[in-house]
C-alpha atoms as a PDB file:
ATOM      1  CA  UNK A   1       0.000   0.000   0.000  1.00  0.00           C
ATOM      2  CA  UNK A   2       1.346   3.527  -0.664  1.00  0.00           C
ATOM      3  CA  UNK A   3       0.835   6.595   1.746  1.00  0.00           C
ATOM      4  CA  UNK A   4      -2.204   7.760   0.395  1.00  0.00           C
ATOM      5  CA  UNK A   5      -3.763   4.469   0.541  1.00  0.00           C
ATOM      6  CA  UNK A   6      -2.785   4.060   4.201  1.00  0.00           C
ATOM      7  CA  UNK A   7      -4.272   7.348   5.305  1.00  0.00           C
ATOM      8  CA  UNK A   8      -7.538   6.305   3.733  1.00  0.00           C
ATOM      9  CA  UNK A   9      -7.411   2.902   5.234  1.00  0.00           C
ATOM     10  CA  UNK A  10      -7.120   4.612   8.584  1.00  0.00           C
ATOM     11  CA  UNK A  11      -9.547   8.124   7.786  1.00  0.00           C
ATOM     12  CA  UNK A  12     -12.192   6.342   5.759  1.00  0.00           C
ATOM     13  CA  UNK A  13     -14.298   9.021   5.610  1.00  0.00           C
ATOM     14  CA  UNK A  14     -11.448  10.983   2.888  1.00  0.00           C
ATOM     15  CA  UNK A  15     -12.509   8.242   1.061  1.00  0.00           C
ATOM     16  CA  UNK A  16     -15.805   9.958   0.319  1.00  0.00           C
ATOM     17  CA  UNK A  17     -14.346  12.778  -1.355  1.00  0.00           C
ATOM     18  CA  UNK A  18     -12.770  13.040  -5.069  1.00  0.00           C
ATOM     19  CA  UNK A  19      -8.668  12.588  -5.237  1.00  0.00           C
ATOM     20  CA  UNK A  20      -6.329  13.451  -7.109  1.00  0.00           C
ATOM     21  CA  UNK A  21      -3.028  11.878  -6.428  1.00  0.00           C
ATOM     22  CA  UNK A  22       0.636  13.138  -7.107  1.00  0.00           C
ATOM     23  CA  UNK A  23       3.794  11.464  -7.529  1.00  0.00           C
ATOM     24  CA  UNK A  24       5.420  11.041  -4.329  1.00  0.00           C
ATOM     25  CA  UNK A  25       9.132  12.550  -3.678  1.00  0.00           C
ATOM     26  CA  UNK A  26      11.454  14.130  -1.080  1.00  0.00           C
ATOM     27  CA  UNK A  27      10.562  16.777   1.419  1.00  0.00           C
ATOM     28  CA  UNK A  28      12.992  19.746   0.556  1.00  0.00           C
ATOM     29  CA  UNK A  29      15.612  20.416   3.759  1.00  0.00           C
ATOM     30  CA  UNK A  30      14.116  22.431   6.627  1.00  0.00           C
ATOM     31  CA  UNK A  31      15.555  24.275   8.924  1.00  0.00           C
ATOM     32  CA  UNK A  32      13.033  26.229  11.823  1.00  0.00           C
ATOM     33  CA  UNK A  33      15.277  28.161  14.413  1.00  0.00           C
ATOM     34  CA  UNK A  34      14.694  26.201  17.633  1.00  0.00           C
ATOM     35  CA  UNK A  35      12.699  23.910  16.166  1.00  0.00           C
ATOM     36  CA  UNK A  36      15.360  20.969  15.115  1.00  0.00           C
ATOM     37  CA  UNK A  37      12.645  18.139  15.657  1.00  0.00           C
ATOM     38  CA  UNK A  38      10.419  19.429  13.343  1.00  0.00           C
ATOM     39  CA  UNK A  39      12.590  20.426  11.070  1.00  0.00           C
ATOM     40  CA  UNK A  40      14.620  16.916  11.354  1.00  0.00           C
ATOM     41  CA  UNK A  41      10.944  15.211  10.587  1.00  0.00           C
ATOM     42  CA  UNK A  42      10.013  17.985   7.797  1.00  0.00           C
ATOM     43  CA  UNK A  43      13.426  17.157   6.246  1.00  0.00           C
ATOM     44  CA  UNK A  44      12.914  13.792   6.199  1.00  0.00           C
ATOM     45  CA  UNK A  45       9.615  12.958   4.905  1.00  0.00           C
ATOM     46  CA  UNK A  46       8.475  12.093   1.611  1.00  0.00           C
ATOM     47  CA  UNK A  47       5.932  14.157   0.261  1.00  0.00           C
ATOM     48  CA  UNK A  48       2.625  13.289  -2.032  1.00  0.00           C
ATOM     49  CA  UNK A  49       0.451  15.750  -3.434  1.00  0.00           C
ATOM     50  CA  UNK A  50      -3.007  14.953  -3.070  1.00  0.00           C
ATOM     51  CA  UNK A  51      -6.027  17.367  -4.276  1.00  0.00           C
ATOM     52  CA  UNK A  52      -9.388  16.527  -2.368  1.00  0.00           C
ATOM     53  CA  UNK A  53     -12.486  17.805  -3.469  1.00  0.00           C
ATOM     54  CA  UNK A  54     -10.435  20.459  -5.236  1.00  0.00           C
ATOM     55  CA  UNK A  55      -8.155  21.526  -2.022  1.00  0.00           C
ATOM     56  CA  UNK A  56      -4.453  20.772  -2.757  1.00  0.00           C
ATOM     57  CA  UNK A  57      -2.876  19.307   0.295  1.00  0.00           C
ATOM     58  CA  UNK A  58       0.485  17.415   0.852  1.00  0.00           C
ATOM     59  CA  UNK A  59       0.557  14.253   2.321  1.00  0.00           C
ATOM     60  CA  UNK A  60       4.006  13.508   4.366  1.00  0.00           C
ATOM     61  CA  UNK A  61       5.120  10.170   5.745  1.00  0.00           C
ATOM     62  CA  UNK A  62       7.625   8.772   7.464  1.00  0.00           C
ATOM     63  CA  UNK A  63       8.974   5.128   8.572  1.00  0.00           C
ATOM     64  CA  UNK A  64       8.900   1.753   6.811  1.00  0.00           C
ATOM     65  CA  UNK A  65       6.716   0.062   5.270  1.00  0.00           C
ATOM     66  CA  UNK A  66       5.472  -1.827   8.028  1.00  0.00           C
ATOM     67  CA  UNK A  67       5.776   1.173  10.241  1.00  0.00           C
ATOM     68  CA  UNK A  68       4.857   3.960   8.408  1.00  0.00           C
ATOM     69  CA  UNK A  69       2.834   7.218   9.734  1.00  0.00           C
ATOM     70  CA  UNK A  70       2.299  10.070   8.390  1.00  0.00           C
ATOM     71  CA  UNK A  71       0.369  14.223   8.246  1.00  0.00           C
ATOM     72  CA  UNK A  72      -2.194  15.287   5.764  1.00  0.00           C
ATOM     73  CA  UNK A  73      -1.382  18.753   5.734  1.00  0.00           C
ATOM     74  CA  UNK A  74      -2.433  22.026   3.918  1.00  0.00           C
ATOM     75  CA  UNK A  75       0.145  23.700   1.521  1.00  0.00           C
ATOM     76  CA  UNK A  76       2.383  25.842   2.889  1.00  0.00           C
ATOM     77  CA  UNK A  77       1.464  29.626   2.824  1.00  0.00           C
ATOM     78  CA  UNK A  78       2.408  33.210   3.329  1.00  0.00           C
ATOM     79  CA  UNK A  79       0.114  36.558   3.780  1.00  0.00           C
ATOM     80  CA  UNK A  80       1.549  40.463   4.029  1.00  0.00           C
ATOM     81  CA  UNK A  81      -1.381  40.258   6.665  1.00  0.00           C
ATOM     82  CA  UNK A  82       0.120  38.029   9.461  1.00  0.00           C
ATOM     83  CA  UNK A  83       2.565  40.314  10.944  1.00  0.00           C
ATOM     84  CA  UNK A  84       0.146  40.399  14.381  1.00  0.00           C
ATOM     85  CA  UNK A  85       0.821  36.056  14.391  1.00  0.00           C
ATOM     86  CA  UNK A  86       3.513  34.726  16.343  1.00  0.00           C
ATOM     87  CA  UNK A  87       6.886  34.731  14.296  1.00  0.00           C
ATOM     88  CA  UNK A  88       6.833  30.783  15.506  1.00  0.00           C
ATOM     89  CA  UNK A  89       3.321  30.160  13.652  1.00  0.00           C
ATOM     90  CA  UNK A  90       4.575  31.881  10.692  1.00  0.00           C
ATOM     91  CA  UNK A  91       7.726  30.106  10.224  1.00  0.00           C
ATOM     92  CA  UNK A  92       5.691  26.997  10.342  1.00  0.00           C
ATOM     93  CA  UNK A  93       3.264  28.283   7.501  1.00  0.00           C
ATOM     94  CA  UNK A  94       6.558  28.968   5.305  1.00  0.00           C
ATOM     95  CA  UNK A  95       7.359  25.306   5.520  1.00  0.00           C
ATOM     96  CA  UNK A  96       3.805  23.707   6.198  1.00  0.00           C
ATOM     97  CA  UNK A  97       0.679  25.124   6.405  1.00  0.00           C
ATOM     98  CA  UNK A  98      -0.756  22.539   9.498  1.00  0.00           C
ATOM     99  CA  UNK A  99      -2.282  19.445   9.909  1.00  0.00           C
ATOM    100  CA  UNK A 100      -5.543  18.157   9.096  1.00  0.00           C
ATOM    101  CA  UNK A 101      -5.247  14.374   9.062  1.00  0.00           C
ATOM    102  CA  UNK A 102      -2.786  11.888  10.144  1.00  0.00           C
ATOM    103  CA  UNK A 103      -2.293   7.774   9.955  1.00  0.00           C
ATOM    104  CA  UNK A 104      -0.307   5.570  11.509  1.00  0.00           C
ATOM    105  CA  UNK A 105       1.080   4.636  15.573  1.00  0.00           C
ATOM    106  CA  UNK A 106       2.417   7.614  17.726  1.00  0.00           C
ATOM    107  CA  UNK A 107       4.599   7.426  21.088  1.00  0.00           C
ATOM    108  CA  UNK A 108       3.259   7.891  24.202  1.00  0.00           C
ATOM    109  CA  UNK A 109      -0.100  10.448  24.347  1.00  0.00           C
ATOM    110  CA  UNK A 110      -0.087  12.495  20.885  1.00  0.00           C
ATOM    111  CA  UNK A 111      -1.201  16.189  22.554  1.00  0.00           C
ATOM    112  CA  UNK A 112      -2.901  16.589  19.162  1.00  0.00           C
ATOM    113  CA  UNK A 113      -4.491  13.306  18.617  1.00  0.00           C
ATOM    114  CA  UNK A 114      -8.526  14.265  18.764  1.00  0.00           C
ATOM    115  CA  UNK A 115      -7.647  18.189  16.891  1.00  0.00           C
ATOM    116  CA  UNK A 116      -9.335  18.758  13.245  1.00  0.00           C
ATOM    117  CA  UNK A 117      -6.689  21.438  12.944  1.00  0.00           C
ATOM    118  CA  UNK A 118      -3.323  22.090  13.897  1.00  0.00           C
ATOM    119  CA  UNK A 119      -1.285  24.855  13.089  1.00  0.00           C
ATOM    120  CA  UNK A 120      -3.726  25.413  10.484  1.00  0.00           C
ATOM    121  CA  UNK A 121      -5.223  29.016   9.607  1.00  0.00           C
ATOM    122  CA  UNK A 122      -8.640  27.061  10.062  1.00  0.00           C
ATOM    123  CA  UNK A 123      -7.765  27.111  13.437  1.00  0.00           C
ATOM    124  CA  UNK A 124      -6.312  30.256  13.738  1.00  0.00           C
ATOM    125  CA  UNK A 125      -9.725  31.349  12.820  1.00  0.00           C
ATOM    126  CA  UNK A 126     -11.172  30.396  15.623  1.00  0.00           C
ATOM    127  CA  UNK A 127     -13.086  32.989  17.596  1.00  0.00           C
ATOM    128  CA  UNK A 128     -11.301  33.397  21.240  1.00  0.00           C
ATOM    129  CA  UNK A 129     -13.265  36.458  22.024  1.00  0.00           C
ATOM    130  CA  UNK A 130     -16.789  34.586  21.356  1.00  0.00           C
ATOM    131  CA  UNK A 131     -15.591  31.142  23.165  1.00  0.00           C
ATOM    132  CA  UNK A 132     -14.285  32.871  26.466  1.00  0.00           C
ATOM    133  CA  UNK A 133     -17.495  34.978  26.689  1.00  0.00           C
ATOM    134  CA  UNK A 134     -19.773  31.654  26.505  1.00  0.00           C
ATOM    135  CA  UNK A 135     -18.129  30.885  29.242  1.00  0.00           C
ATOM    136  CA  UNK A 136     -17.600  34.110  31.319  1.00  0.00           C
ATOM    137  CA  UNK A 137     -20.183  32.350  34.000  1.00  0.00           C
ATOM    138  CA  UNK A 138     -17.287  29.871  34.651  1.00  0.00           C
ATOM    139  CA  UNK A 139     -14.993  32.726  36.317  1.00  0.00           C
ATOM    140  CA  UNK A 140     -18.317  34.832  37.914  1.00  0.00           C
ATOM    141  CA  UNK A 141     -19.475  31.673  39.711  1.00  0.00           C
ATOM    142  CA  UNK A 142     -16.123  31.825  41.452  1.00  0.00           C
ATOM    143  CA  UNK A 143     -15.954  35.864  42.007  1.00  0.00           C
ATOM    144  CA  UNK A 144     -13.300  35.887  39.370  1.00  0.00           C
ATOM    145  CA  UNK A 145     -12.654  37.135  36.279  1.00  0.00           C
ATOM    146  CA  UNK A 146     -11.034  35.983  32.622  1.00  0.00           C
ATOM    147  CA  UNK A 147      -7.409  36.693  33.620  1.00  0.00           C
ATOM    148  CA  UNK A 148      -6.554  37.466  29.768  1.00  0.00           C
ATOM    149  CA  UNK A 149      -7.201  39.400  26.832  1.00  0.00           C
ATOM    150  CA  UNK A 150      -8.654  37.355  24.205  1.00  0.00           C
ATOM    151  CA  UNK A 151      -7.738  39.902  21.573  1.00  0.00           C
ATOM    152  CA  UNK A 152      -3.833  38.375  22.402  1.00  0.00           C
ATOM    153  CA  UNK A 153      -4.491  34.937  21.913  1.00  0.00           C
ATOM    154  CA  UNK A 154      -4.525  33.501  18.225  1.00  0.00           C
ATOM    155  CA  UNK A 155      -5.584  29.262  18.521  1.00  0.00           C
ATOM    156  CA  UNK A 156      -3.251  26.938  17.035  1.00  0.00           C
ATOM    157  CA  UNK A 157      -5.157  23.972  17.208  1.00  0.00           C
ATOM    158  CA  UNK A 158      -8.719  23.338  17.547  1.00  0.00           C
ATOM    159  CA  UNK A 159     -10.299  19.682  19.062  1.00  0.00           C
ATOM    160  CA  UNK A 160     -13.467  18.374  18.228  1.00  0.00           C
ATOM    161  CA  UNK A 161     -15.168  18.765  21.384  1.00  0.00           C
ATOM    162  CA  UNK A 162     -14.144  22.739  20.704  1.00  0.00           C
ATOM    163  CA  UNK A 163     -11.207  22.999  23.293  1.00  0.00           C
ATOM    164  CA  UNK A 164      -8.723  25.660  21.710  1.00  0.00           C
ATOM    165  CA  UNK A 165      -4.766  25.661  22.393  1.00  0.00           C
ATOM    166  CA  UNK A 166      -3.783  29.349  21.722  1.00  0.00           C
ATOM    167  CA  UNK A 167      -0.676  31.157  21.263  1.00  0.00           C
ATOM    168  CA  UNK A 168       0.020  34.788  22.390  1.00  0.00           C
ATOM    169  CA  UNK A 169       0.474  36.863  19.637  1.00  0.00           C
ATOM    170  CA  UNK A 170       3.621  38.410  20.896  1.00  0.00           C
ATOM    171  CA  UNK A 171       5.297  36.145  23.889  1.00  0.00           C
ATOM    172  CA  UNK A 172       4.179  32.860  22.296  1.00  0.00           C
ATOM    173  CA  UNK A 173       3.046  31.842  25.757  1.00  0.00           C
ATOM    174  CA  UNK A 174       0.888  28.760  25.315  1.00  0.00           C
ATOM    175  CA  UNK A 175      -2.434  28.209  27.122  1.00  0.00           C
ATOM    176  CA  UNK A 176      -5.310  25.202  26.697  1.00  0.00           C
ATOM    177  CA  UNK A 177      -8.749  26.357  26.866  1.00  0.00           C
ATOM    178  CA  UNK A 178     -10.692  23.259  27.826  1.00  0.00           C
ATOM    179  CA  UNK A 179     -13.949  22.854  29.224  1.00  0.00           C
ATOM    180  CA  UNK A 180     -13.573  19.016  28.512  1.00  0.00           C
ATOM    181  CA  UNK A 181     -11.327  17.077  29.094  1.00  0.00           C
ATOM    182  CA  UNK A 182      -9.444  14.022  31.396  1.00  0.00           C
ATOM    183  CA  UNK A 183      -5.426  15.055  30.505  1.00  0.00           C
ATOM    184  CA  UNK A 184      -2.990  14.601  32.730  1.00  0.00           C
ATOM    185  CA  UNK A 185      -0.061  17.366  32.154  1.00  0.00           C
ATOM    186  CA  UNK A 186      -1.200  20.404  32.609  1.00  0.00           C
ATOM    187  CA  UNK A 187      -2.422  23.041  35.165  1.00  0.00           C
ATOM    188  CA  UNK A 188      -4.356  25.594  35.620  1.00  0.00           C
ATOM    189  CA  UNK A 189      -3.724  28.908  35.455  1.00  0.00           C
ATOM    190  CA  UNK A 190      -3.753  31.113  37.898  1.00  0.00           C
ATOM    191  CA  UNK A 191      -6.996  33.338  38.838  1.00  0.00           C
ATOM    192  CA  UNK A 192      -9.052  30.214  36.300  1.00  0.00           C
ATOM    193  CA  UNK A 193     -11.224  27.801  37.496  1.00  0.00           C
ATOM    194  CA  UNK A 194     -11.285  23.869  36.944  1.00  0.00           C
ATOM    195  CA  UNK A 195     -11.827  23.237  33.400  1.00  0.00           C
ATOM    196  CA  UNK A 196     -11.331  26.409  31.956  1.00  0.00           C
ATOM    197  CA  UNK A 197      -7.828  28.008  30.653  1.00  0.00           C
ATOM    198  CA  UNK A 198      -4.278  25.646  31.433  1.00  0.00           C
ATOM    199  CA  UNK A 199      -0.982  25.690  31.140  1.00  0.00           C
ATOM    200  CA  UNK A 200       1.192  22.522  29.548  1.00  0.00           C
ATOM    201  CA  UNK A 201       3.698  21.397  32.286  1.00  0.00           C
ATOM    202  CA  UNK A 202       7.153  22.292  31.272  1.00  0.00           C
ATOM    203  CA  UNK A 203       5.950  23.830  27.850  1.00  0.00           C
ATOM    204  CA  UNK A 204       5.833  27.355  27.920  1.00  0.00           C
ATOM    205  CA  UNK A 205       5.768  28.599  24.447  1.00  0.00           C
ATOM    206  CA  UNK A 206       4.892  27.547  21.224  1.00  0.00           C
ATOM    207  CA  UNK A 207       8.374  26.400  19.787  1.00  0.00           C
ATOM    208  CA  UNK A 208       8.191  24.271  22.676  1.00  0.00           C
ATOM    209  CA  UNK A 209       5.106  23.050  22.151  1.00  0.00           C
ATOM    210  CA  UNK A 210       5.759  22.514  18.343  1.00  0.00           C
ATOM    211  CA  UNK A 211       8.469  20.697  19.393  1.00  0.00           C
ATOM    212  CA  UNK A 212       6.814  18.332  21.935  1.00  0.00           C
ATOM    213  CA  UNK A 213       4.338  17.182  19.528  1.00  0.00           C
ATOM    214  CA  UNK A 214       6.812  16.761  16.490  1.00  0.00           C
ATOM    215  CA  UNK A 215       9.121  14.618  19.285  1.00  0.00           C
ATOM    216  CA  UNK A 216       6.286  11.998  19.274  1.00  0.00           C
ATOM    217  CA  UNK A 217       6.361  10.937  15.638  1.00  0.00           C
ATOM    218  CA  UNK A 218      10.293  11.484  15.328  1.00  0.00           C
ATOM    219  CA  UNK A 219      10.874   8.175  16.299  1.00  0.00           C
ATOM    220  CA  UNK A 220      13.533   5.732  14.412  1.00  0.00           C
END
């Protein structure tokens, strides 16, 4: 089976939608300052174009053939417009454009496992100013208030269930806005209730958490 076959094996639902398929070839070399594990797996992969339902997207794999895993991401992009985006998100973009997909085994908990989008401007979409407010009554119940600005927070991935991780726009501070979930890892932030905003144990910023994530598939 080749990569594109494997990814619809495992997302059957792509399946549904018209493809096109590309020759596969090498990733062209990376290099993200301080990100070296995602540019090491960047590097690496082999690359397949694949247009569904008219959206061009690469698909990148990694690992042999009775190992292999691999991203469906969208095509790498850049705007005059993102100059208010973290210079980490944008350096990404230049090289890939996010994740939509994926296929194939991880190590140990993948942080982005049950996200539609990461690192995607789909997600950076996202509306943090809307989201917070629906849940204002969260920090009032406790006599406290949302200890951020939204307006400083751009997401960077976006789960299912509609938790948000966002980046600031400046610091690249990384928070977890997640009314649901059971993770282990994390804590809350100070002046936020249970199950609202978090911070990633020993992540900080968004390299790092770029990094973390990336660590999980770069295995031999």
């Amino acid at each position: 089976m080749n990569d594109v076959d494997l990814l619809m094996e495992q997302c059957s639902w792509l399946a549904q939608q018209s493809a096109d398929v590309g020759m596969p070839g090498p990733h062209q070399p990376v290099e993200l300052m301080g990100m070296p594990v995602l540019s090491g797996l960047l590097s690496a992969a082999t690359v397949t174009p694949v247009r569904l339902d008219g959206v061009d997207h690469e698909l990148l794999a990694w690992g042999p053939v009775t190992d292999r895993r691999g991203w469906l991401c969208r095509l790498p992009v850049h705007h005059a417009d993102d100059t208010d985006l973290p210079e980490v998100l944008r350096a990404v973009w230049a090289a890939m454009c996010g994740i939509v997909e994926h296929f194939g085994d991880v190590s140990g908990t993948w942080w982005w496992l049950n996200c539609n989008d990461v690192l995607t401007r789909e997600a950076a979409d996202w509306p943090v100013e809307q989201m917070l407010a629906a849940y204002e009554w969260m920090w009032t119940d406790e006599g406290l208030r949302i200890p951020i600005e939204a307006a400083d927070y751009v997401p960077v991935a976006a789960e299912a269930n509609g938790n948000l991780t966002l980046a600031h726009r400046r610091t690249g501070q990384v928070l977890w806005f997640a009314p649901d979930h059971s993770e282990s890892g994390v804590s809350v932030l100070a002046g936020c209730p249970e199950y609202s905003l978090y911070t990633f144990d020993g992540v900080p910023d968004l390299a790092s958490w770029i990094e973390t994530g990336a660590a999980q598939w770069a295995r031999p």
